[in-house]
C-alpha atoms as a PDB file:
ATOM      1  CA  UNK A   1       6.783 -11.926 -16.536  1.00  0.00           C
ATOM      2  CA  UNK A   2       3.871 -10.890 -18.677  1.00  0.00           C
ATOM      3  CA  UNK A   3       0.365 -10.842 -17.874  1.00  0.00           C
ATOM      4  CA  UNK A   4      -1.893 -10.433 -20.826  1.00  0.00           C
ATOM      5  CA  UNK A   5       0.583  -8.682 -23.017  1.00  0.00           C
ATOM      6  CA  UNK A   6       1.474  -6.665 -20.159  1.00  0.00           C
ATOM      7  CA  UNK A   7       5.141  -7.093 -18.833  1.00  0.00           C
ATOM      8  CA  UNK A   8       6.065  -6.680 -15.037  1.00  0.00           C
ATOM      9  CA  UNK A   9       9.069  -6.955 -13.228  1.00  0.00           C
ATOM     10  CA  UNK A  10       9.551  -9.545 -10.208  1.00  0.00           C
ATOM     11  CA  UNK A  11       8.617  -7.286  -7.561  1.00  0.00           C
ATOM     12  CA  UNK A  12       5.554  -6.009  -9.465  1.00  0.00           C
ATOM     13  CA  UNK A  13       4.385  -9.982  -9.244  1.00  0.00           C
ATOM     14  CA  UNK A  14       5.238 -10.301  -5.667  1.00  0.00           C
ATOM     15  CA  UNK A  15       2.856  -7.229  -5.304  1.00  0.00           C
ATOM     16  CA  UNK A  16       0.078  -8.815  -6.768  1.00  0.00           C
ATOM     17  CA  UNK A  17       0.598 -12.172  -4.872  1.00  0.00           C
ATOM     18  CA  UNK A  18      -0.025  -9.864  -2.042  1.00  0.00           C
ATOM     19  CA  UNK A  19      -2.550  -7.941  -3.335  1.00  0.00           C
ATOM     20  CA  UNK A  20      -4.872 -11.541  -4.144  1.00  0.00           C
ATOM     21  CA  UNK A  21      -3.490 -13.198  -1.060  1.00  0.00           C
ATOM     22  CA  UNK A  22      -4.765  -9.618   1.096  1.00  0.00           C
ATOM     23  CA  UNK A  23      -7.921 -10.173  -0.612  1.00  0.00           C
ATOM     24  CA  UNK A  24      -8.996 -13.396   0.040  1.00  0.00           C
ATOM     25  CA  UNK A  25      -7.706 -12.558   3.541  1.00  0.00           C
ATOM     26  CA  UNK A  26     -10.191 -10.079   3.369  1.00  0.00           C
ATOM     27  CA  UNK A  27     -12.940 -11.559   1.933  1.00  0.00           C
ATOM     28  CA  UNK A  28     -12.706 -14.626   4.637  1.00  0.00           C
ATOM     29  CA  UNK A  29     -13.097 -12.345   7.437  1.00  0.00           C
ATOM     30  CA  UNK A  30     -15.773 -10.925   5.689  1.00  0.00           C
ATOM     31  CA  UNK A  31     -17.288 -14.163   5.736  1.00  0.00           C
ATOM     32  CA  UNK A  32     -16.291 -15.378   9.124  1.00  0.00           C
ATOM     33  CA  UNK A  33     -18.000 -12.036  10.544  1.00  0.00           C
ATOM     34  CA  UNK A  34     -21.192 -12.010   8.171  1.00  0.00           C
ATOM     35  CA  UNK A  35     -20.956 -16.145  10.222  1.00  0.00           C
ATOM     36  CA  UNK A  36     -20.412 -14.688  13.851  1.00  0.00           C
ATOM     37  CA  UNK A  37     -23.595 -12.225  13.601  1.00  0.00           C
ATOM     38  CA  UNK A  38     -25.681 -14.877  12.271  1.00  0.00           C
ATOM     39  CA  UNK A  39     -25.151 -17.487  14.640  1.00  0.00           C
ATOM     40  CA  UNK A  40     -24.723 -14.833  17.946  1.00  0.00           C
ATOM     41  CA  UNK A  41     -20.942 -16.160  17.821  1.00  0.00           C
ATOM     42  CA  UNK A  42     -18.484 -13.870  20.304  1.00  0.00           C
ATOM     43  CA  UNK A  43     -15.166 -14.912  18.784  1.00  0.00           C
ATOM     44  CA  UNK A  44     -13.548 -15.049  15.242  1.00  0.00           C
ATOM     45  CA  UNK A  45     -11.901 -18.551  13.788  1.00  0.00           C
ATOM     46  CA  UNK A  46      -8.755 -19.020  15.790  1.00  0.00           C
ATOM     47  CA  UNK A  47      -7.503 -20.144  12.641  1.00  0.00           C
ATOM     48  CA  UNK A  48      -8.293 -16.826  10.763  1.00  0.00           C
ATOM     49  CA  UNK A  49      -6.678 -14.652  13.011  1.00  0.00           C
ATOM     50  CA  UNK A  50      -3.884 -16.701  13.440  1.00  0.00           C
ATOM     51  CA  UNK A  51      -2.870 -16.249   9.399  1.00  0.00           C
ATOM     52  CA  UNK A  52      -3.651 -12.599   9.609  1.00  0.00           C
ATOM     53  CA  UNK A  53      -1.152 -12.075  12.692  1.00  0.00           C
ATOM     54  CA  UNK A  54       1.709 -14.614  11.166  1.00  0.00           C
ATOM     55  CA  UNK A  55       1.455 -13.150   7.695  1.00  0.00           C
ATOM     56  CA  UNK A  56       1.871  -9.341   8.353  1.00  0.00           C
ATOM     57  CA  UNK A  57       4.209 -10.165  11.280  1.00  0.00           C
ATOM     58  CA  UNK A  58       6.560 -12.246   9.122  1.00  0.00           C
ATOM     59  CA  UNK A  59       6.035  -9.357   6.375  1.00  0.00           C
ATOM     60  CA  UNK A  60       6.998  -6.592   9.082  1.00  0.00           C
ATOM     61  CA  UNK A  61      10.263  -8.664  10.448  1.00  0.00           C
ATOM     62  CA  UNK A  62      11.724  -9.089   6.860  1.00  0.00           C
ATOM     63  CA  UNK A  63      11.664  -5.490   6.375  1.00  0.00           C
ATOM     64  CA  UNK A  64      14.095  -4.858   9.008  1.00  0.00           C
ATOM     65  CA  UNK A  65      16.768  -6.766   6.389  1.00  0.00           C
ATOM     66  CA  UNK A  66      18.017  -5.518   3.374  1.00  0.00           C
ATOM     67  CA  UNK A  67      16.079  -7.641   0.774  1.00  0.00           C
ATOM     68  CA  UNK A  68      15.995  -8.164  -3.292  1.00  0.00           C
ATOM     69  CA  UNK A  69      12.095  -9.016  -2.923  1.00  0.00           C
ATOM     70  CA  UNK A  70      11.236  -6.270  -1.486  1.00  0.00           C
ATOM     71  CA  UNK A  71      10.955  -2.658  -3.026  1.00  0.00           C
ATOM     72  CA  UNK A  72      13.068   0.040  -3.653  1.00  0.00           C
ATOM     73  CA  UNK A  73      10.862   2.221  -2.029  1.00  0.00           C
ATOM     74  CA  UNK A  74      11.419   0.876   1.411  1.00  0.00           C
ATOM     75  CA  UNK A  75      14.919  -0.634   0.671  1.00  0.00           C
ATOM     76  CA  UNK A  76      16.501   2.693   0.087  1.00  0.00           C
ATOM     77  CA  UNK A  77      17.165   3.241   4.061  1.00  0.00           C
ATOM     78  CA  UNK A  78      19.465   0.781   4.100  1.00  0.00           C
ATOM     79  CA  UNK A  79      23.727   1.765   3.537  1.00  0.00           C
ATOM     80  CA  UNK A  80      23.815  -1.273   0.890  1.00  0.00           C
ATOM     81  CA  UNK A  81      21.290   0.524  -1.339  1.00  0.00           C
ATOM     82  CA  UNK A  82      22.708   3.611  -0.962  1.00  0.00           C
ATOM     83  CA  UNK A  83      25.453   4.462  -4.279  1.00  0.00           C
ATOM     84  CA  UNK A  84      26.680   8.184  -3.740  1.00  0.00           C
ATOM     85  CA  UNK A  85      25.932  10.250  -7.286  1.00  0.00           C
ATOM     86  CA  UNK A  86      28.235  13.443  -8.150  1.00  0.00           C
ATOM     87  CA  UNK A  87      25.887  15.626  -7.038  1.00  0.00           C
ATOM     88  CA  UNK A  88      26.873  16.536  -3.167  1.00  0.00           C
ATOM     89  CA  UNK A  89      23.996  18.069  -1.788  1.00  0.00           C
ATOM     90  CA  UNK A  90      20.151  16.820  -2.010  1.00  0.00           C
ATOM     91  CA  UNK A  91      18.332  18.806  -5.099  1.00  0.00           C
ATOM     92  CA  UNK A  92      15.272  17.940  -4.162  1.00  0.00           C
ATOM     93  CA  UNK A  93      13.113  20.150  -2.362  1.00  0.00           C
ATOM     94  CA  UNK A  94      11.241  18.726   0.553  1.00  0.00           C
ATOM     95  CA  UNK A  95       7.946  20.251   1.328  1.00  0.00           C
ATOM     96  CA  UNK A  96       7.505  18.993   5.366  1.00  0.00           C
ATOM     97  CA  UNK A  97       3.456  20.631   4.736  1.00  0.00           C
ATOM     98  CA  UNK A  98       3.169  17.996   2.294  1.00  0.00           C
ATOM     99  CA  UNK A  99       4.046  14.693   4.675  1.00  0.00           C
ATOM    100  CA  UNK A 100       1.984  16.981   7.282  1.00  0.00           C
ATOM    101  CA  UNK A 101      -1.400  16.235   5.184  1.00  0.00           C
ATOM    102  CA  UNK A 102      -0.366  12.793   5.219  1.00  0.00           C
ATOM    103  CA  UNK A 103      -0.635  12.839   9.040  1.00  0.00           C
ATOM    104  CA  UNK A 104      -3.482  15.366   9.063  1.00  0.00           C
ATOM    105  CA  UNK A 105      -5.623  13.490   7.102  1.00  0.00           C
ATOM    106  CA  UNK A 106      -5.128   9.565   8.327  1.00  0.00           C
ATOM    107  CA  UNK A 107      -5.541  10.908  11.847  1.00  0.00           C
ATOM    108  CA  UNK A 108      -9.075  12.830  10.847  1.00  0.00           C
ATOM    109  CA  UNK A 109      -9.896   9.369   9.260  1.00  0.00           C
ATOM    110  CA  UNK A 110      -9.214   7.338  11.458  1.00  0.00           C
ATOM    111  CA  UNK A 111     -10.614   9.739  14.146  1.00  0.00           C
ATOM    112  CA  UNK A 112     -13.683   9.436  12.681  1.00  0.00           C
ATOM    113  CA  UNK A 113     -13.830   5.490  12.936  1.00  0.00           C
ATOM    114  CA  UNK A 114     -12.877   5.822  16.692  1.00  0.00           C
ATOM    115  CA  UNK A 115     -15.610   8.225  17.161  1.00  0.00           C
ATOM    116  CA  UNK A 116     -17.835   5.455  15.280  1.00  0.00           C
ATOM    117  CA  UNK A 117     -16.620   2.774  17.609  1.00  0.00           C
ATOM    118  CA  UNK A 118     -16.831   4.273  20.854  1.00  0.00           C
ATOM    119  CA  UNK A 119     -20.122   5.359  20.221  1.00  0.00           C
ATOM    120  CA  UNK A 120     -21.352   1.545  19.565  1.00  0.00           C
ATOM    121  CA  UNK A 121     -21.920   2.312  15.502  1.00  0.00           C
ATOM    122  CA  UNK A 122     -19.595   0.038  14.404  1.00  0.00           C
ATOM    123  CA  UNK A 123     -18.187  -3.456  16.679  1.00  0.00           C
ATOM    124  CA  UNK A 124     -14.859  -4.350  17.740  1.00  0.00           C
ATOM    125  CA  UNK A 125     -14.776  -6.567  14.578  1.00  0.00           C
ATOM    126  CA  UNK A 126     -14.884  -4.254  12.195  1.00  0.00           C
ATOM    127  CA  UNK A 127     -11.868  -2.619  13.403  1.00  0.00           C
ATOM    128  CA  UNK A 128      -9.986  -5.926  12.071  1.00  0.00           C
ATOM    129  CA  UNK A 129     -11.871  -5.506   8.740  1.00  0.00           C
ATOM    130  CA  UNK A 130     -11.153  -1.633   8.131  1.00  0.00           C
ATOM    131  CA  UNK A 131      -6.854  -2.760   8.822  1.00  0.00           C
ATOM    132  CA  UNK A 132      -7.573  -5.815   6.111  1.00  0.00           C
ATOM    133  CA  UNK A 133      -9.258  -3.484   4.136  1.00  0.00           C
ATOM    134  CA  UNK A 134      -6.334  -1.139   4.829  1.00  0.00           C
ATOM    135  CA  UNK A 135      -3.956  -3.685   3.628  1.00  0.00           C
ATOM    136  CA  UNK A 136      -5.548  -4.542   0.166  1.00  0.00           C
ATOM    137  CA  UNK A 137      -5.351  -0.819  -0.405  1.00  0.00           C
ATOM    138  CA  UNK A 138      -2.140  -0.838   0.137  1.00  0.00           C
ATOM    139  CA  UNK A 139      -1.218  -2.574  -2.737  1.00  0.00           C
ATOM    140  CA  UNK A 140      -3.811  -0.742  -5.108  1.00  0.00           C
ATOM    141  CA  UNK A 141      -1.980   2.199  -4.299  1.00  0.00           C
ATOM    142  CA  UNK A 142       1.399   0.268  -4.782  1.00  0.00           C
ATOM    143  CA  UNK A 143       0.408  -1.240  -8.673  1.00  0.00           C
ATOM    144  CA  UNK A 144      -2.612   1.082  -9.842  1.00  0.00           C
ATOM    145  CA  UNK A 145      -2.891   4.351  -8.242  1.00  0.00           C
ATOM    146  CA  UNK A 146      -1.838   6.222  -5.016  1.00  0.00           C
ATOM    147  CA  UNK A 147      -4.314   9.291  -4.055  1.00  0.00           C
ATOM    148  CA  UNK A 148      -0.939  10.285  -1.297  1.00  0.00           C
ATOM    149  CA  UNK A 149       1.517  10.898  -4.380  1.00  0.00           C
ATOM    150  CA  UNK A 150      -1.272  12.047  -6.943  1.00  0.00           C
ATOM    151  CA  UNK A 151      -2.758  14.921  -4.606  1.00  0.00           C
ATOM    152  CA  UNK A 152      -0.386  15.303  -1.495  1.00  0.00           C
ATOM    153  CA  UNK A 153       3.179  13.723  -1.579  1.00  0.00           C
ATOM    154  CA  UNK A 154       3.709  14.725  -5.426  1.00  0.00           C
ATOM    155  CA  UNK A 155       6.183  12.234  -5.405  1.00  0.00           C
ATOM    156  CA  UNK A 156       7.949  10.909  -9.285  1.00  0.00           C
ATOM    157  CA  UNK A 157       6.807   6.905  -8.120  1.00  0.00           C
ATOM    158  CA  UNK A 158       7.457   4.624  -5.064  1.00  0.00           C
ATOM    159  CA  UNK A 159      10.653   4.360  -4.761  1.00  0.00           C
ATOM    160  CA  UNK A 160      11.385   8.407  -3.813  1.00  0.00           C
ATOM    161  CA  UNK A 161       8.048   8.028  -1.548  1.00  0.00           C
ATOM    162  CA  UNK A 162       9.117   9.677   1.781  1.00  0.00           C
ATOM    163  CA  UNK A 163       6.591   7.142   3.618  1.00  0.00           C
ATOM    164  CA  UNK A 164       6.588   4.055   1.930  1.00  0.00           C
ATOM    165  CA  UNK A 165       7.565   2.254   5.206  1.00  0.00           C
ATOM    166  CA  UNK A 166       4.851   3.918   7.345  1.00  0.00           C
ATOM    167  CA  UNK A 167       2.197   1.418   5.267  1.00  0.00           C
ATOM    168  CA  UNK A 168       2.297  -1.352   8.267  1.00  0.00           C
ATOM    169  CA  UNK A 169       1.785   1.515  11.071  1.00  0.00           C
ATOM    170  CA  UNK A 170      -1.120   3.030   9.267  1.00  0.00           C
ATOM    171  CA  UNK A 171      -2.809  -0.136   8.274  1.00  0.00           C
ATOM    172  CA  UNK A 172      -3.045  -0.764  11.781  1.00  0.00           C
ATOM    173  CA  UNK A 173      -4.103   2.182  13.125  1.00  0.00           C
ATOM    174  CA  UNK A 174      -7.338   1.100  14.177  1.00  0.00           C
ATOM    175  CA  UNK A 175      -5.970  -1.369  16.398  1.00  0.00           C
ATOM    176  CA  UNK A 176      -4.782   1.845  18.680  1.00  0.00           C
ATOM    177  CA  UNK A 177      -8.536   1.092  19.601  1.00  0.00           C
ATOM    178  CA  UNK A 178      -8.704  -2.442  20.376  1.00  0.00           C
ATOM    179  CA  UNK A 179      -6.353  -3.589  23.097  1.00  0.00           C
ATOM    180  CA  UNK A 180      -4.998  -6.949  22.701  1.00  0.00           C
ATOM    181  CA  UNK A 181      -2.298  -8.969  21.990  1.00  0.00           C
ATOM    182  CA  UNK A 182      -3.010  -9.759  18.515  1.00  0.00           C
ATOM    183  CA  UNK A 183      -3.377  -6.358  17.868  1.00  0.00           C
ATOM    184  CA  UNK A 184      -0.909  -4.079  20.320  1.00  0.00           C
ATOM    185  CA  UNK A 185       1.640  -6.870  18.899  1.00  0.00           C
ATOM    186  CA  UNK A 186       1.104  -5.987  15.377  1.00  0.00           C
ATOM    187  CA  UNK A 187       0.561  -2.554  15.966  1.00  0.00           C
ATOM    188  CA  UNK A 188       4.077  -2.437  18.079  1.00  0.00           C
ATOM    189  CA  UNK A 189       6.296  -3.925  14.988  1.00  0.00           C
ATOM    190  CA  UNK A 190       4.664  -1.204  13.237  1.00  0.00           C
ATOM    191  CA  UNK A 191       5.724   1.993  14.968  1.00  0.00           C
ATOM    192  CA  UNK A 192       8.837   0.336  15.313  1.00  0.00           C
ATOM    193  CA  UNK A 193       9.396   0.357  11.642  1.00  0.00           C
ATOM    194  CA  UNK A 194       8.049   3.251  11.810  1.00  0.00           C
ATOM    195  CA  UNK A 195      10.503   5.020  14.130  1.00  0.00           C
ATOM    196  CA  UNK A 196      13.471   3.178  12.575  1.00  0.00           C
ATOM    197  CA  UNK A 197      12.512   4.994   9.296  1.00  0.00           C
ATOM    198  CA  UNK A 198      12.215   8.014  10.232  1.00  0.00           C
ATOM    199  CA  UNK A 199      15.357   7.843  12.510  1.00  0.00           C
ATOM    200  CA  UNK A 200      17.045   6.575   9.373  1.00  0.00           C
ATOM    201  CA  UNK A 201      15.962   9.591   7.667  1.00  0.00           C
ATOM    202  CA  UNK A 202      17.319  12.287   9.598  1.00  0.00           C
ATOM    203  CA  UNK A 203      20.821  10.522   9.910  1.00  0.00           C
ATOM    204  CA  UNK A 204      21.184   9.500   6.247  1.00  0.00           C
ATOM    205  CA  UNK A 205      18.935  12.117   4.240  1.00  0.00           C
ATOM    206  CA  UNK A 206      20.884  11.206   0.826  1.00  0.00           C
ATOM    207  CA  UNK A 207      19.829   7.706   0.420  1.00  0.00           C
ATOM    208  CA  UNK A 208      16.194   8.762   0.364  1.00  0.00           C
ATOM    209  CA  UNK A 209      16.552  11.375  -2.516  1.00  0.00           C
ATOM    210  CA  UNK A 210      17.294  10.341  -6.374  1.00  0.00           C
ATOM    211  CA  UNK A 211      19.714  13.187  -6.851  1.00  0.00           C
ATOM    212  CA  UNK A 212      22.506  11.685  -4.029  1.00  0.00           C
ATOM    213  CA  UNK A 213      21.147   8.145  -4.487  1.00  0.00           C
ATOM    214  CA  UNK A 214      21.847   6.359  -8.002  1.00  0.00           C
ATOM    215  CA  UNK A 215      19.623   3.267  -6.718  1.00  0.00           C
ATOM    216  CA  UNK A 216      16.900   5.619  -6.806  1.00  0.00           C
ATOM    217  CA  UNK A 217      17.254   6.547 -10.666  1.00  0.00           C
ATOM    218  CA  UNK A 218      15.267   5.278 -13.089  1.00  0.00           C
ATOM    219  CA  UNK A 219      18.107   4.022 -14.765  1.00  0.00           C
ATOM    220  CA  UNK A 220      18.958   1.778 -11.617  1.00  0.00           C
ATOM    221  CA  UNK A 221      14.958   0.663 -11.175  1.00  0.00           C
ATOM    222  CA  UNK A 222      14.233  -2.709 -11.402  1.00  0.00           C
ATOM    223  CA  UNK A 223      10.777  -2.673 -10.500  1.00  0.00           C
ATOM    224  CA  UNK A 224       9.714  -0.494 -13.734  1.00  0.00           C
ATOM    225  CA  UNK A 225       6.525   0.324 -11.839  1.00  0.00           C
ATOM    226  CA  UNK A 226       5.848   3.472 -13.102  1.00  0.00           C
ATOM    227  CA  UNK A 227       6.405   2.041 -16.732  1.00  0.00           C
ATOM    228  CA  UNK A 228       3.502  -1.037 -15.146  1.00  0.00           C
ATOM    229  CA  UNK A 229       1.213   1.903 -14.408  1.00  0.00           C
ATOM    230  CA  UNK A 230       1.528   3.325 -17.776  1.00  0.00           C
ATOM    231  CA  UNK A 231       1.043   0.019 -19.750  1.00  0.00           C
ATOM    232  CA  UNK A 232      -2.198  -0.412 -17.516  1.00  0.00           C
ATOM    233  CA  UNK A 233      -3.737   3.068 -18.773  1.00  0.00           C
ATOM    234  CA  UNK A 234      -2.719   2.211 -22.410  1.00  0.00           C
ATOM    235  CA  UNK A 235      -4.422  -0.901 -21.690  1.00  0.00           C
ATOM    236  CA  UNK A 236      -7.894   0.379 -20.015  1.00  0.00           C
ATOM    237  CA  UNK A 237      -7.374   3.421 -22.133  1.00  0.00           C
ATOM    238  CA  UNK A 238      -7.894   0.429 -25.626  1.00  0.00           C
ATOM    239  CA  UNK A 239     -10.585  -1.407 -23.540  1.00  0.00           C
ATOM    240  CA  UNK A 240     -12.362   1.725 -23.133  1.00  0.00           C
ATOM    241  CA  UNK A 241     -12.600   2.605 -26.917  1.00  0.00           C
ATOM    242  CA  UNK A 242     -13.315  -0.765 -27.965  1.00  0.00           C
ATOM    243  CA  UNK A 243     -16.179  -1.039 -26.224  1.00  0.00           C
ATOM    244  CA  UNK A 244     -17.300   2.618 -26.865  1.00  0.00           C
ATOM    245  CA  UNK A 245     -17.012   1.375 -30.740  1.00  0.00           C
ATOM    246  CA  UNK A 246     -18.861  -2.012 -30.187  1.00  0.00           C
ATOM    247  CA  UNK A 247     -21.614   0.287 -28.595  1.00  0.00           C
ATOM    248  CA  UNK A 248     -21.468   2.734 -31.103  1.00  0.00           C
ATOM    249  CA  UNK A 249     -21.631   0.141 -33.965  1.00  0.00           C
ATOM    250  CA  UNK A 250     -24.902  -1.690 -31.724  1.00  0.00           C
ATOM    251  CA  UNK A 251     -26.544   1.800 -31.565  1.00  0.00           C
ATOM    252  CA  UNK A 252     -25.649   2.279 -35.226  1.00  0.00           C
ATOM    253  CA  UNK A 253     -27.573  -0.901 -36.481  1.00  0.00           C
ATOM    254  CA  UNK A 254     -30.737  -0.664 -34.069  1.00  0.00           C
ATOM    255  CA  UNK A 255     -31.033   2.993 -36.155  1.00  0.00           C
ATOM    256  CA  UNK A 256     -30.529   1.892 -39.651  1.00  0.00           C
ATOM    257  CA  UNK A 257     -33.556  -1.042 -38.287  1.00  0.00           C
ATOM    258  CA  UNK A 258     -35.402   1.853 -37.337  1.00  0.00           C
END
């Protein structure tokens, strides 16, 4: 598939059908909200939250499964993506300080919003809204940039991510502050994931690393998102000189008026 001269794999494309269909999610609850306050409205559209709660809890069920639509990066826990290499121990060397940030700095963030909603700064709706907002970050990080492998994980891409599948559990981490069903429900498939991963981890370390795990070589990627990433910065990297030349070239003719 190509999209303006820019060639992505299958899984990129599911990615960005999530990251528009996020969005508008997003962008209605915005709106449904922005209608509450202005009409001194006490609940959100049924219908709203009902699409929010079936969409991320079908998307949380199907990654219990082995699936070819879904990536690498989460996939590798499971034995059917897991090819042995020659190598017989894991080269890699895992810095545990490193996932620690991770942890260290979601819980200061999200510390900080609890502080803002129990002190009456922010309303019980704009819990929802930071998760949805949560979730269209999600995929940013996933297609254009990730600030946890650029500054903390130093992770080569997605697929040798050590959290990939703790996205669900922190995109609802504000609901730890809003009991409910919709929310405790969502939040509860999360840690499950969650746990599963991590439980996954320390039994099977070798299908998480690239030098144990062929599926995990670039070789072996189908998902060629690192190559995506690099095609986009060629791309902005074009737009950006173009335009500094059309201004140049405007700037250029105002002077020789002059």
């Amino acid at each position: 598939m190509r999209i303006k001269g820019i060639s992505i794999s299958r899984i990129s494309a599911i990615h960005y059908f999530k990251l528009i269909f996020r969005s508008i999610l997003f962008l209605t609850a915005i709106t449904n909200f922005i209608f509450i306050k202005l009409h001194a409205l006490e609940k959100w559209a049924p219908v709203i939250l009902g699409i929010i709660w079936i969409d991320f809890a079908l998307e949380m069920v199907l990654r219990f499964f082995p699936s070819k639509y879904e990536s690498m990066g989460c996939q590798k826990q499971f034995k059917k993506n897991y090819t042995p290499t020659e190598c017989e121990s894991i080269t890699e060397e895992h810095q545990w300080w490193r996932t620690l940030s991770v942890i260290a700095f979601w819980a200061a963030l999200n510390g900080g919003i609890a502080i803002l909603y129990y002190t009456g700064i922010i309303e019980k709706e704009v819990l929802i809204l930071i998760a949805l907002f949560y979730s269209v970050c999600d995929m940013i990080c996933i297609l254009f940039f990730c600030p946890f492998q650029s500054w903390m994980l130093k992770n080569k891409c997605c697929a040798a991510c050590r959290i990939y599948n703790w996205d669900y559990a922190m995109m609802f981490t504000p609901f730890l502050f809003l009991p409910s069903f919709f929310t405790y429900s969502l939040l509860a498939m999360s840690i499950i994931l969650l746990v599963r991963w991590e439980i996954t981890y320390r039994l099977h370390p070798k299908r998480f690393y690239a030098s144990t795990n062929e599926c995990l070589s670039c070789k072996s990627c189908p998902e060629k998102l690192c190559g995506h990433k690099k095609q986009l910065k060629r791309l902005w990297k074009n737009e950006y000189e173009r335009i500094k030349r059309l201004k140049d070239k405007v700037i250029s003719k105002k002077q020789d008026r002059i």
